[in-house]
Protein backbone atom coordinates (compact mmCIF):
# COMPACT_ATOMS: atom_id res chain seq x y z
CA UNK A 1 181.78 92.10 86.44
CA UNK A 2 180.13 92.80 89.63
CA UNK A 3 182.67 92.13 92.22
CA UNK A 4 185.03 94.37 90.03
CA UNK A 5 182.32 96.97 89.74
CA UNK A 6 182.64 96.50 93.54
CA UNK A 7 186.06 96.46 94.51
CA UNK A 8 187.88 98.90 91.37
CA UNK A 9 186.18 102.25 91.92
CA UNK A 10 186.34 103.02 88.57
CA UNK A 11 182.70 102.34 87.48
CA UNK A 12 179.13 100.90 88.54
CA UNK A 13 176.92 98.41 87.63
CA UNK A 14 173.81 101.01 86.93
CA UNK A 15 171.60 98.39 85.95
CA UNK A 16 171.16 95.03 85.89
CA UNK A 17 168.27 92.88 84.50
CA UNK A 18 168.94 89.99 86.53
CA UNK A 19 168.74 91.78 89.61
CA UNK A 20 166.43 90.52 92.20
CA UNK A 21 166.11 87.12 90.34
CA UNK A 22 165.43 88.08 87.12
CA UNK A 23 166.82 85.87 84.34
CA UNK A 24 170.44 86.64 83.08
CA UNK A 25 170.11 88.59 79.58
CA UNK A 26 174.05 89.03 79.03
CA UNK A 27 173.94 92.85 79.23
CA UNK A 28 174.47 95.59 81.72
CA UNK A 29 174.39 99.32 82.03
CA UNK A 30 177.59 100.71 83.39
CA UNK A 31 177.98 104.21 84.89
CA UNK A 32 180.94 105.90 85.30
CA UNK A 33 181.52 109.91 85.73
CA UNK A 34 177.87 110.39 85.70
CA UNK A 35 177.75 108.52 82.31
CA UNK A 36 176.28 105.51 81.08
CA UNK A 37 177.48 102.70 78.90
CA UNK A 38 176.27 99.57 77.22
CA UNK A 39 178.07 96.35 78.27
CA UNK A 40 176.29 93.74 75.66
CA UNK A 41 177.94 89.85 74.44
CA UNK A 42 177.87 88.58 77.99
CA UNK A 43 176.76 85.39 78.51
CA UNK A 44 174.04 83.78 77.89
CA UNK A 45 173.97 86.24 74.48
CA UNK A 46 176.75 85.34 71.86
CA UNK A 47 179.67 87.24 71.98
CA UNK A 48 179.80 90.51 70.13
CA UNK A 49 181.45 90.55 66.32
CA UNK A 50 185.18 91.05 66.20
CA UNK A 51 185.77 94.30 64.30
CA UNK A 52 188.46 94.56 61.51
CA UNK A 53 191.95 94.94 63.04
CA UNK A 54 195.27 96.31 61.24
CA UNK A 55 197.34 96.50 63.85
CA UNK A 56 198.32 94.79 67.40
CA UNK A 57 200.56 96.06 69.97
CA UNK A 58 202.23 94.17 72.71
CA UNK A 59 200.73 90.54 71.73
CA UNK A 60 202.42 87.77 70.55
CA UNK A 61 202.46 87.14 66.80
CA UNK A 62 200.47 84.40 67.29
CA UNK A 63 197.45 86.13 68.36
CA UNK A 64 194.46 85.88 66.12
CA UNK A 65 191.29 87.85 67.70
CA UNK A 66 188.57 85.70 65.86
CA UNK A 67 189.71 82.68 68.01
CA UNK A 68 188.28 84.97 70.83
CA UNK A 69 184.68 85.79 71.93
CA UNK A 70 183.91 89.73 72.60
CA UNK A 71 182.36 91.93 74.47
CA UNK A 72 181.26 95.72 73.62
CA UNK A 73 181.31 98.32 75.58
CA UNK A 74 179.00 101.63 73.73
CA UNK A 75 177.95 105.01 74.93
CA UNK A 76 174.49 104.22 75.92
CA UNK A 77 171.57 105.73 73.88
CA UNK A 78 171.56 109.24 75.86
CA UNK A 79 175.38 109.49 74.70
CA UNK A 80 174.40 108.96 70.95
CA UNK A 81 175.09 112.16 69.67
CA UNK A 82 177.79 112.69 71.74
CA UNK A 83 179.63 109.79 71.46
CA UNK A 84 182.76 111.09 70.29
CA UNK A 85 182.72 113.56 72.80
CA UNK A 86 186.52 113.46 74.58
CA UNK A 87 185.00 113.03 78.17
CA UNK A 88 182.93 110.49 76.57
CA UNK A 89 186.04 108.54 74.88
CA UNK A 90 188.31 109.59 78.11
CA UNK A 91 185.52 107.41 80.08
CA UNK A 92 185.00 104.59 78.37
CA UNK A 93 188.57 104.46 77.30
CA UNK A 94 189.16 104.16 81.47
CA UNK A 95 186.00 101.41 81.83
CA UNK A 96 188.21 99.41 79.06
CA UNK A 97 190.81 99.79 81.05
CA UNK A 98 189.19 98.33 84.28
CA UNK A 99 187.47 95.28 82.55
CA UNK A 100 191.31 94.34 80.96
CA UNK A 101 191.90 93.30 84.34
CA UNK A 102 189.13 90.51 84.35
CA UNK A 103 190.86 86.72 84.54
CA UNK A 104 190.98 85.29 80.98
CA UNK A 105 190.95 88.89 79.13
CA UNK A 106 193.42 88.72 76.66
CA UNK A 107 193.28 91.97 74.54
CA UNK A 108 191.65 95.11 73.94
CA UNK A 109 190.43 96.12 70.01
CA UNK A 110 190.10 99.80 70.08
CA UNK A 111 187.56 100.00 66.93
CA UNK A 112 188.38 103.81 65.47
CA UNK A 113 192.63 102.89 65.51
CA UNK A 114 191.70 99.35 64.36
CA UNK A 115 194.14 98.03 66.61
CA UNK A 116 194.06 94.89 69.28
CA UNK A 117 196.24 95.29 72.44
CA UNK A 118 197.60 93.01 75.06
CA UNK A 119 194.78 93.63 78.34
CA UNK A 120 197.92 94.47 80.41
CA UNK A 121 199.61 96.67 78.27
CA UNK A 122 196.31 98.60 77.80
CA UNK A 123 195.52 98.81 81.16
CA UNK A 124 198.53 99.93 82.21
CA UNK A 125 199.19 102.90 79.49
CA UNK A 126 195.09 103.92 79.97
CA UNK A 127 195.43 104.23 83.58
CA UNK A 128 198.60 106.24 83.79
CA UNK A 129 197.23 108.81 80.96
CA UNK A 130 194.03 109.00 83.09
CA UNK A 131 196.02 109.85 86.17
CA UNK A 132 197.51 112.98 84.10
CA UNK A 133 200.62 111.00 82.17
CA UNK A 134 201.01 110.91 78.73
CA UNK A 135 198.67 109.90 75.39
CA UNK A 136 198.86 105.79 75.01
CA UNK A 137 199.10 106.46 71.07
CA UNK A 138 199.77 102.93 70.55
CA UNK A 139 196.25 101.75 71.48
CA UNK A 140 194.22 104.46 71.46
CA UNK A 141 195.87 105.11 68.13
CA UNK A 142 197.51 103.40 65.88
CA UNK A 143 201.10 104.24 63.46
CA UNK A 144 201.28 102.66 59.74
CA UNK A 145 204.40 103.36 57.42
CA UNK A 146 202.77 105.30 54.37
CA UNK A 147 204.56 103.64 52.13
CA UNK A 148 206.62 105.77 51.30
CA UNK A 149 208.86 105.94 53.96
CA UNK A 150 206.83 108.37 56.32
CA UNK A 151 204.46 107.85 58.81
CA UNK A 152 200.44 107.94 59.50
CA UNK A 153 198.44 107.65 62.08
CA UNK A 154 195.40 105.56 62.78
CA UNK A 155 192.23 106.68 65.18
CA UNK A 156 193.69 110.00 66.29
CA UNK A 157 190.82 111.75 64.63
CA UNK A 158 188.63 110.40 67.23
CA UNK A 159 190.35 112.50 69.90
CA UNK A 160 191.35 115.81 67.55
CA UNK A 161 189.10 115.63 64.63
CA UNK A 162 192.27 115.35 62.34
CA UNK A 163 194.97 112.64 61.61
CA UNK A 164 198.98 113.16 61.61
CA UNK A 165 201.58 112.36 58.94
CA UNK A 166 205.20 112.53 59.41
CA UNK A 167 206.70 113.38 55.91
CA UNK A 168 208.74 110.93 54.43
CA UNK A 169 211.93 113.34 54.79
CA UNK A 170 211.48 113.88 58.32
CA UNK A 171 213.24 110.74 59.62
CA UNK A 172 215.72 108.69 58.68
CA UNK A 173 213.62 105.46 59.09
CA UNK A 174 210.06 103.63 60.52
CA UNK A 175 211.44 103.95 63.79
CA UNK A 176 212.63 107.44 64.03
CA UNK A 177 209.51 108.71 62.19
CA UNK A 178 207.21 106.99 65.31
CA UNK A 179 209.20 108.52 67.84
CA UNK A 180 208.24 112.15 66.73
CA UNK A 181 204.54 110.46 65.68
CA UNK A 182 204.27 109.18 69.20
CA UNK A 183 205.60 112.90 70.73
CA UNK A 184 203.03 114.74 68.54
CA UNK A 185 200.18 112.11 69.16
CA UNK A 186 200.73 113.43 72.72
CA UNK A 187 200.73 117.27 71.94
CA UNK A 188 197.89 116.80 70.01
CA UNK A 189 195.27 115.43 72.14
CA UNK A 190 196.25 117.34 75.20
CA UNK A 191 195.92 120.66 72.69
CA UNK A 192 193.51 119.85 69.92
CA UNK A 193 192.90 120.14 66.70
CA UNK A 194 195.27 122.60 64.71
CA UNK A 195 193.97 125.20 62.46
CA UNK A 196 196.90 127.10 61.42
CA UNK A 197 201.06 126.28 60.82
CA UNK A 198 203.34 126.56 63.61
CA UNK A 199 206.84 125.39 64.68
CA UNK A 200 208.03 122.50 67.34
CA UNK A 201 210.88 121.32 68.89
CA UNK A 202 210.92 117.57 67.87
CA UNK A 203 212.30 114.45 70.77
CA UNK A 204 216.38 115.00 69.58
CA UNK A 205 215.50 118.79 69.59
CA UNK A 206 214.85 119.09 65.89
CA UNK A 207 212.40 121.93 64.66
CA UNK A 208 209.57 120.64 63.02
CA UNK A 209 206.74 122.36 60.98
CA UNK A 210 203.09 121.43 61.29
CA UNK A 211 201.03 122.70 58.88
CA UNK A 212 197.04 121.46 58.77
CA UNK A 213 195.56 120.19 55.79
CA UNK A 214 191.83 121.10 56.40
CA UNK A 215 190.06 119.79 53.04
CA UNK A 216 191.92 116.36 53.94
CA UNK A 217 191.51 116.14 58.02
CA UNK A 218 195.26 115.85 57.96
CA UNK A 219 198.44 117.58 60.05
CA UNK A 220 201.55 117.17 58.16
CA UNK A 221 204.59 117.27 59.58
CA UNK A 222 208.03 118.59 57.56
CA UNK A 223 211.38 119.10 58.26
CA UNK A 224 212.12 122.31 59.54
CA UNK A 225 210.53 125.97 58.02
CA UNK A 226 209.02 124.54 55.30
């Protein structure tokens, strides 16, 4: 942790209880765009809980996160009532990113989307939307089928205060209904949260209708001028 603090750029070790000799207490502040975060379930403290995961991208199906120990990374107590503050989640979203690249680092569970990620894959899609490219809505998010032949979306809510739904009679199947999820996921956190219908131009050109569902934190998405 401290010769990557050192060498990446991306953050700084803002405090450290074993400096100067103290005893190791397996936790350190972290500072990073004048924020600070909690790094806590280093040794010698246990390793942080494993938090209930629905989904994985880019790990192989034999994967099981509880065979794995954890560590947390928080908003520290300043950043409590602003924790879900995008800078906030833009930040520690990027510190994620950096640790991934620590030998033996397997994966990265991104708690709100419930999902577990492969530490390369994360790092790689985290640092190229942090350098101005596009959303990594499979991590930072999550899709689910709805099961009913649409599609839902997992931890967006975090970013926009609402979640997205492709209609069932949007697409034609799971896999055409994520490629417009993953195209809106995009528009959505770069613009924020929707408060009002509009039209747009889906990824084979289509025109799609977004219309917010306000009581229900919800965008659906239909086919055309519905």
């Amino acid at each position: 942790m401290r010769r990557l603090a050192d060498t990446d750029g991306q953050f700084s070790i803002s405090f450290d209880p074993s400096a100067e000799g103290g005893q190791e207490e397996g936790w350190l502040e972290l500072l990073a765009n004048g924020l600070t975060f909690d790094c806590t379930g280093l040794a010698p403290q246990v390793g942080s809980e494993v938090p209930d995961l629905a989904h994985s991208y880019a790990l192989p199906p034999a994967f099981s996160a509880d065979e794995h120990q954890a560590i947390s990374i928080r908003p520290g107590p300043h950043l409590s009532a602003g924790g879900a503050m995008f800078p906030v989640v833009r930040t520690l979203a990027m510190i994620a990113a950096s640790l991934a690249a620590l030998d033996g680092v397997q994966a990265v569970a991104w708690h709100p989307a419930r999902c577990a990620v492969d530490a390369g894959y994360f790092r790689r899609t985290v640092s190229n939307w942090i350098e101005g490219g596009v959303f990594p809505a499979l991590g930072l998010a999550a899709l689910a089928s709805d099961g009913n032949g649409g599609v839902r979306s997992e931890g967006l809510s975090l970013f926009t205060g609402q979640e997205l739904h492709v209609r069932p009679e949007v697409a034609n199947d799971m896999a055409e209904g994520s490629k417009i999820a993953l195209r809106l996921l995009d528009w959505l956190v770069e613009n924020g949260r929707i408060t009002e219908s509009f039209s747009f131009t889906g990824p084979s050109g289509e025109t799609l209708r977004l219309e917010p569902v306000d009581n229900l934190g919800i965008v659906e998405v239909w086919r055309g001028s519905h």
